[in-house]
Structure formats: structure tokens, C-alpha cells
N, C-alpha and C. Protein backbone atom coordinates (compact mmCIF):
# COMPACT_ATOMS: atom_id res chain seq x y z
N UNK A 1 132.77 58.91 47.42
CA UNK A 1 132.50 58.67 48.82
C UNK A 1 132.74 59.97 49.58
N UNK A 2 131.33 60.97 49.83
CA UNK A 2 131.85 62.06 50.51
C UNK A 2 131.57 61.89 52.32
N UNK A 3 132.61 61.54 52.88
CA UNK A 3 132.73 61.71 54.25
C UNK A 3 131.75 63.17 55.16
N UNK A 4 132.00 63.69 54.85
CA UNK A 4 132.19 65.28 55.16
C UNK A 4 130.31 65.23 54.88
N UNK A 5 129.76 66.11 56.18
CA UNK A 5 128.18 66.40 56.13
C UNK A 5 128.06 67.75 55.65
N UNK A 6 129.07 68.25 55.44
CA UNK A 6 128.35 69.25 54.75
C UNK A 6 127.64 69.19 53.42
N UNK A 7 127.02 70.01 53.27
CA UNK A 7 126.41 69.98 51.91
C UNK A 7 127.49 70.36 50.84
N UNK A 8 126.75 69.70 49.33
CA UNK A 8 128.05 69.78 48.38
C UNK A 8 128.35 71.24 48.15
N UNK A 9 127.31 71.84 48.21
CA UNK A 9 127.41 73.36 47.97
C UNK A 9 128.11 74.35 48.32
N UNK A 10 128.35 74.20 49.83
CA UNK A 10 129.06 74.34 50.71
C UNK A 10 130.08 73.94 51.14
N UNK A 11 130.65 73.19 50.53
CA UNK A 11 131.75 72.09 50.30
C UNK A 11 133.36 73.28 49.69
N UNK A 12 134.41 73.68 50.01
CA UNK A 12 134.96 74.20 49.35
C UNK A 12 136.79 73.08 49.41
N UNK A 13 137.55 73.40 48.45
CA UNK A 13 138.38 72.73 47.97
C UNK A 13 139.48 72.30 49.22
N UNK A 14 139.28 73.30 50.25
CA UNK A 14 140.22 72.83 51.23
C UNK A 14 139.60 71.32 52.15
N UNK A 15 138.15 71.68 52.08
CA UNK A 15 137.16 70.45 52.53
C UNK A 15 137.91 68.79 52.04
N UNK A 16 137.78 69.01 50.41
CA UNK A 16 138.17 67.82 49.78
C UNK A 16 139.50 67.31 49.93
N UNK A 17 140.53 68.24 50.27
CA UNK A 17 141.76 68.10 50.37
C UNK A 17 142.10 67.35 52.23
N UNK A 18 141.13 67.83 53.04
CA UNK A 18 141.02 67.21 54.25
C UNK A 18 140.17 65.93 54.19
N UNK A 19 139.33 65.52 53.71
CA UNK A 19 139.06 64.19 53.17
C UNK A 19 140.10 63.35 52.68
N UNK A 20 140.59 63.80 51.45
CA UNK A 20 141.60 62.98 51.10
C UNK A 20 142.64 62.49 52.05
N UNK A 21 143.09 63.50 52.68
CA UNK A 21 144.51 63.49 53.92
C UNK A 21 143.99 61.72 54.69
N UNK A 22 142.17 62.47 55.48
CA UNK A 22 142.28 61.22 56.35
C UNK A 22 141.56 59.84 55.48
N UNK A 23 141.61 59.88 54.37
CA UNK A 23 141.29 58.51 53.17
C UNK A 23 142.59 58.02 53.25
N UNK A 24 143.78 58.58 53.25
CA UNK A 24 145.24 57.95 53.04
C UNK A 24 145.77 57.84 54.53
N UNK A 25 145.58 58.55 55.70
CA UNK A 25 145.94 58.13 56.83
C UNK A 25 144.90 56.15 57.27
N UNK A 26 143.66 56.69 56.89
CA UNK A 26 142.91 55.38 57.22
C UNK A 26 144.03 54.17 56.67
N UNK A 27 143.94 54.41 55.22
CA UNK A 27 144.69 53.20 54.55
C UNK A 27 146.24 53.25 54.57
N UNK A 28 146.91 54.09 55.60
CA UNK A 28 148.15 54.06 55.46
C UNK A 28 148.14 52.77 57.80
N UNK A 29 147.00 53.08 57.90
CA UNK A 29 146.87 53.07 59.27
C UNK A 29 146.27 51.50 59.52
N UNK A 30 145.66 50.83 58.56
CA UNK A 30 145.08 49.69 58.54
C UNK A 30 145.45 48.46 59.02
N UNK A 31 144.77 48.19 59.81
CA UNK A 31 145.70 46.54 60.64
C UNK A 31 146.37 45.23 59.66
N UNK A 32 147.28 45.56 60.25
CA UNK A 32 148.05 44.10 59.37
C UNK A 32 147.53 42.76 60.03
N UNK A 33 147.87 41.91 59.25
CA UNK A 33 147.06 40.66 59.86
C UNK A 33 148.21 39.82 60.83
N UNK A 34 147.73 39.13 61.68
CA UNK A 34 148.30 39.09 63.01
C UNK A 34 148.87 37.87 63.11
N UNK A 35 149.87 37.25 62.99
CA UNK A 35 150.64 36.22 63.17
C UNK A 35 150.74 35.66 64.20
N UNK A 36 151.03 34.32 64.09
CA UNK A 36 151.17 33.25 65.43
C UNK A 36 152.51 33.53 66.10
N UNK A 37 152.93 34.32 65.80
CA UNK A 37 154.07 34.90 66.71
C UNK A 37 154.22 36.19 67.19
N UNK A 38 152.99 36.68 66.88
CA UNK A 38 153.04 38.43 67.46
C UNK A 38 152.85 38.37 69.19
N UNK A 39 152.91 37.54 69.95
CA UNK A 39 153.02 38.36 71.02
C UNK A 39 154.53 38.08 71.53
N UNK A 40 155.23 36.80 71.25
CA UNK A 40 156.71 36.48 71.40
C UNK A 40 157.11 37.59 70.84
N UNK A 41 156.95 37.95 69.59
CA UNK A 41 158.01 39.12 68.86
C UNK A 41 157.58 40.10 70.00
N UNK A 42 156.39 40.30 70.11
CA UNK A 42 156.12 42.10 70.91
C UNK A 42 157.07 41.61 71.98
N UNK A 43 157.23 40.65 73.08
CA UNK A 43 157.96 40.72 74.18
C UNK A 43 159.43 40.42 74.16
N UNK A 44 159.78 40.10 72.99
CA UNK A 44 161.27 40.44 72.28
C UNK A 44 161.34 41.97 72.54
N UNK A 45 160.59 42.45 71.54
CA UNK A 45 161.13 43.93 71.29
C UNK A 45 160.68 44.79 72.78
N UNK A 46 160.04 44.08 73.47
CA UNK A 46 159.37 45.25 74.63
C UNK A 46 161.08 44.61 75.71
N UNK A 47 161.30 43.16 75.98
CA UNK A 47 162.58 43.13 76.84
C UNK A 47 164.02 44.23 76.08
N UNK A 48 163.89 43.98 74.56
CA UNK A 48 165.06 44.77 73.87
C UNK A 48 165.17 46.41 74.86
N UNK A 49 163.93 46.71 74.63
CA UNK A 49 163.92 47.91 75.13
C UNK A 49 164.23 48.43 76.23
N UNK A 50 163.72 47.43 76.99
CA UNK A 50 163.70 47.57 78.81
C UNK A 50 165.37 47.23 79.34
N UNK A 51 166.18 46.28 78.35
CA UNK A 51 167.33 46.14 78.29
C UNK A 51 168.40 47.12 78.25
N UNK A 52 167.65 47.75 77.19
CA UNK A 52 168.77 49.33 76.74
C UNK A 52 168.25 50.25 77.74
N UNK A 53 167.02 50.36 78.43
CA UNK A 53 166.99 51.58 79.38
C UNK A 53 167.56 50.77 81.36
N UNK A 54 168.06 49.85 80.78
CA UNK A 54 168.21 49.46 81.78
C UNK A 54 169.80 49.64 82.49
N UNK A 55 170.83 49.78 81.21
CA UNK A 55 171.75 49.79 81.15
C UNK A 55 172.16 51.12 81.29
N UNK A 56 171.35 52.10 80.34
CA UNK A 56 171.02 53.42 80.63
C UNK A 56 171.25 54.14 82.09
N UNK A 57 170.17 52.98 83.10
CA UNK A 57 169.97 53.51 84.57
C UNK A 57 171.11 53.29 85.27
N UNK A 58 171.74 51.85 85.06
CA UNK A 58 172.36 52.39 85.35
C UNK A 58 173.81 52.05 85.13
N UNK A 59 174.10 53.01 84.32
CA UNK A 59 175.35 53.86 84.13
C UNK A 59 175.22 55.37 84.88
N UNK A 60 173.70 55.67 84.55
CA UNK A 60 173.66 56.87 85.12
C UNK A 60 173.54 56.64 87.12
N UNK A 61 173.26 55.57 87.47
CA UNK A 61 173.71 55.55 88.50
C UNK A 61 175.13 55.58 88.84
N UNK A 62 175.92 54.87 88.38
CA UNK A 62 177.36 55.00 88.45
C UNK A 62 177.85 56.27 88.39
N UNK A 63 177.82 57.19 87.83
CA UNK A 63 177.75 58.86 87.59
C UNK A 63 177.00 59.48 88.77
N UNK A 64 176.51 58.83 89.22
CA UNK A 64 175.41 59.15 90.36
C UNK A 64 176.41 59.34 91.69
N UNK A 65 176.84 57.81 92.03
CA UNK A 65 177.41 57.49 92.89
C UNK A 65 179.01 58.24 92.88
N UNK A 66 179.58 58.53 91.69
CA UNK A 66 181.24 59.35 91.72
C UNK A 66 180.54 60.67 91.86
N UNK A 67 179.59 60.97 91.51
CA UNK A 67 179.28 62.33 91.52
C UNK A 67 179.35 62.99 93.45
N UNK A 68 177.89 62.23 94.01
CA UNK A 68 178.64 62.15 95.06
C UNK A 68 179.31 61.84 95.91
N UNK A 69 180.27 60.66 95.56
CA UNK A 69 181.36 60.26 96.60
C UNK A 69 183.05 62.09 96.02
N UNK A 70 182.87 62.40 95.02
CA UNK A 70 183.67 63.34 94.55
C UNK A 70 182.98 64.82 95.47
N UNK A 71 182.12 65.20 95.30
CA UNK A 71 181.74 66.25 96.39
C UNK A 71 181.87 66.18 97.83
N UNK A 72 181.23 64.59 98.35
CA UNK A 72 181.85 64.62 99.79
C UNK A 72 183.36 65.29 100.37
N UNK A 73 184.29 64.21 99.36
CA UNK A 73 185.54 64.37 99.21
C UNK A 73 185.78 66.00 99.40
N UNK A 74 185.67 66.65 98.68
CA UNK A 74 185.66 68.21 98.68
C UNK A 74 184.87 69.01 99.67
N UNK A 75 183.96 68.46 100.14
CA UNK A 75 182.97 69.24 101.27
C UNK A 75 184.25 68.72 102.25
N UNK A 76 184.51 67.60 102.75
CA UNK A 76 185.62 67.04 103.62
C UNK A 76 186.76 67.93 103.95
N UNK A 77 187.23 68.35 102.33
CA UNK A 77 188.81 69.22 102.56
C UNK A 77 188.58 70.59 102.86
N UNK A 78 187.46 70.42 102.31
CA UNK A 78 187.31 72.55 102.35
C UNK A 78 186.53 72.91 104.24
N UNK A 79 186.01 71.84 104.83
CA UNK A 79 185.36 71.86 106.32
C UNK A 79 186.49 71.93 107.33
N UNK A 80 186.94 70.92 107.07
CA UNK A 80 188.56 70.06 107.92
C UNK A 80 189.28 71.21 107.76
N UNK A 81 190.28 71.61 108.71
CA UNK A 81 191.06 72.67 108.57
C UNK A 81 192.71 71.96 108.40
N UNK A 82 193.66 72.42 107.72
CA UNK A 82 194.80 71.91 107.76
C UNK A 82 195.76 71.69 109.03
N UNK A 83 196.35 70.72 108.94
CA UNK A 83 197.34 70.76 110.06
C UNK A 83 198.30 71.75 110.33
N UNK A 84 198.66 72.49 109.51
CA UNK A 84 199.67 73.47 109.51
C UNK A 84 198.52 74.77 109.11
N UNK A 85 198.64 75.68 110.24
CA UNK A 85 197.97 77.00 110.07
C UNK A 85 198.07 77.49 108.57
N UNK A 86 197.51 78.21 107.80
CA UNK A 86 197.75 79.03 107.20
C UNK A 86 198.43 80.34 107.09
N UNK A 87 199.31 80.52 106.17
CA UNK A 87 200.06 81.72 106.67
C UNK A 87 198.79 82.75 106.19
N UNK A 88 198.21 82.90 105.41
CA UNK A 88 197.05 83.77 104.68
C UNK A 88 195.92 84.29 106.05
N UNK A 89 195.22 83.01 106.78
CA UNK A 89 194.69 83.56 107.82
C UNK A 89 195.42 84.14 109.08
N UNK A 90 196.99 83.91 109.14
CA UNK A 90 197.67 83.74 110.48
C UNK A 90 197.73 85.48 110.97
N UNK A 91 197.93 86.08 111.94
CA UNK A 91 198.86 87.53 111.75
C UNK A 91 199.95 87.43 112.02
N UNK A 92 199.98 88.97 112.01
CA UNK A 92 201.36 89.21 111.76
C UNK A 92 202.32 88.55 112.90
N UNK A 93 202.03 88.71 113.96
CA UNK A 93 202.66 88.05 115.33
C UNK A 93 202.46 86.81 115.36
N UNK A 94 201.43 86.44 115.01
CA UNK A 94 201.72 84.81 114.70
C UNK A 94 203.01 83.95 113.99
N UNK A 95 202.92 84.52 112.91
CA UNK A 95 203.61 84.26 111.53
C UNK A 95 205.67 84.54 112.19
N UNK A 96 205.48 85.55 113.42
CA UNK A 96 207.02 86.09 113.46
C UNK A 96 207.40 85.10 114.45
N UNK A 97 206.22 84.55 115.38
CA UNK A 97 206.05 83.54 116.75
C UNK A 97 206.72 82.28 115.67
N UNK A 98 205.90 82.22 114.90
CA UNK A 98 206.62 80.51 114.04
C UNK A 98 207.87 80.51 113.57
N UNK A 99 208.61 82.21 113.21
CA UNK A 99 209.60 81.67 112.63
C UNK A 99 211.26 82.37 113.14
N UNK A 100 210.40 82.58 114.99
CA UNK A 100 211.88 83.03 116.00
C UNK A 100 212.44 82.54 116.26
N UNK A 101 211.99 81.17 116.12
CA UNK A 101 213.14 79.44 115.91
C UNK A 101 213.91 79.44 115.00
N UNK A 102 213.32 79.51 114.08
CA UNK A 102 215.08 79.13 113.23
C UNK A 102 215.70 79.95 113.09
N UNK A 103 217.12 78.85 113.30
CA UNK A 103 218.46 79.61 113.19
C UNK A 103 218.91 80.91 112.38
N UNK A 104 218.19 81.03 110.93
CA UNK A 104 218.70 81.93 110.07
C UNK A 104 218.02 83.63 110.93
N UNK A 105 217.05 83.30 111.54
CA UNK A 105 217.11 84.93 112.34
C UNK A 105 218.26 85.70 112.81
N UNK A 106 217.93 86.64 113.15
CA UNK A 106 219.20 87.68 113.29
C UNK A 106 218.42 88.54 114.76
N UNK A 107 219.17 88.24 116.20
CA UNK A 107 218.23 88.46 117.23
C UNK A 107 219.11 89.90 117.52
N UNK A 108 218.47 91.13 117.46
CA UNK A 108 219.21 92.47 117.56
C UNK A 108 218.09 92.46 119.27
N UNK A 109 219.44 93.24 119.93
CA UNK A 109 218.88 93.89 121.64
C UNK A 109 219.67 94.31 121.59
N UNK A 110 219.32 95.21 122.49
CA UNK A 110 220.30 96.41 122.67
C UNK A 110 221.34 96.38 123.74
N UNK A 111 221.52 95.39 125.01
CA UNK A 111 222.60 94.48 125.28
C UNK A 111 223.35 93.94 124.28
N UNK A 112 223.32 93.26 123.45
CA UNK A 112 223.95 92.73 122.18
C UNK A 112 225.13 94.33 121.68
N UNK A 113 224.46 94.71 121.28
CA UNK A 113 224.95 95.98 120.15
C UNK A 113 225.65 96.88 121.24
N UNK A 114 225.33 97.04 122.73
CA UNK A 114 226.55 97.77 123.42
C UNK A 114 227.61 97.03 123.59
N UNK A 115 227.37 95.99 123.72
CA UNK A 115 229.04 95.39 124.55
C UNK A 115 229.64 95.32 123.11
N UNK A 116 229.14 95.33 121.81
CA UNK A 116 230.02 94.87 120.58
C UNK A 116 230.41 96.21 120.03
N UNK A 117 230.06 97.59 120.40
CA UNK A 117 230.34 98.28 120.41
C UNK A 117 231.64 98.68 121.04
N UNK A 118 231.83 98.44 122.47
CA UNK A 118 232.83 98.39 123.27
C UNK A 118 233.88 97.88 122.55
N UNK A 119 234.04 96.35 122.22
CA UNK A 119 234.93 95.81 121.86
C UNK A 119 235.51 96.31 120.52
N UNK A 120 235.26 97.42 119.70
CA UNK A 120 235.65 97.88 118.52
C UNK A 120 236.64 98.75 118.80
């Protein structure tokens, strides 16, 4: 059975070897005969499927939703400025303004240091 129009003459071995290929795809490809239950089974296996990509969606929605409720969160802290200045942005006079209150300072004037002078 030569498929192939070419002439035999003209015919070379790779020809026959591509014949053969689609002689065994035909008969590897051939309809099976069709049962009184092939369209129940097909919509078994077509819900199976739609089941697993369904579960798929979403999970990946769930990942969806922490993904961005977790960035808000962080756009939130890094926008919002803290209640307590930063000492990093503050200056230098700032930083000495916050801490002429407490007690552990040591307040030098030069009123101070004459009269304690005197008394020595």
C-alpha cells in the first residue's frame, strides 16, 4: 500500500520510513468504540478537573488576599510617621531641647561657677 504519489523511482528510503511512521500513528490513533457511558464518564473526568483547578484558584486567591492585606500593612508603617520623633532625622538642637529635662544633666553658667568659687 504505497501512500506517497511519488513515483516508485523516485521514492527514496527516508520516503518509506515516513509512510510507515504515519501507518502506525493511523493505527495507534483509531477510534475506540463508544460506550453507553461515555458521556457520564467524559463529565466525571471534565468536573474532576474543573474541581482541582478550582481549588487551585483559589488558594491562589488566598495568597492573593495576605499578599495584599501584608503590603498595605507596610505601605501604612513606612507613610505614618512615629509618635516619638526620630533621633536619626532630629538635629542637633532638637535632640539637646528633649533631653534639658532630665534630671541627670549637669546645668554649667557662669553665675553658678562664680559664687562656688567664692565659697572655696
Amino acid at each position: 500500500m504505497n501512500e506517497s504519489r511519488i513515483s516508485p523511482e523516485r521514492r527514496s528510503p527516508e520516503d518509506d520510513r515516513l509512510d510507515a511512521l504515519f501507518r502506525a500513528y493511523r493505527s495507534a490513533c483509531e477510534p475506540a468504540e463508544v460506550s453507553v457511558n461515555f458521556m457520564p464518564e467524559l463529565w466525571q473526568k471534565i468536573d474532576h478537573v474543573q474541581s482541582r483547578t478550582f481549588s487551585f484558584r483559589r488558594i491562589a486567591r488566598g495568597f492573593l488576599t495576605a499578599a495584599t492585606a501584608a503590603s498595605l500593612v507596610m505601605a501604612t508603617l513606612v507613610v505614618v510617621p512615629a509618635w516619638h520623633p526620630s533621633p536619626v532625622n532630629a538635629t542637633y538642637v532638637e535632640i539637646l531641647a528633649a533631653h534639658s529635662d532630665s534630671p541627670d544633666t549637669v546645668d554649667v553658667t557662669p553665675a553658678d561657677s562664680a559664687e562656688d568659687s567664692e565659697e572655696i
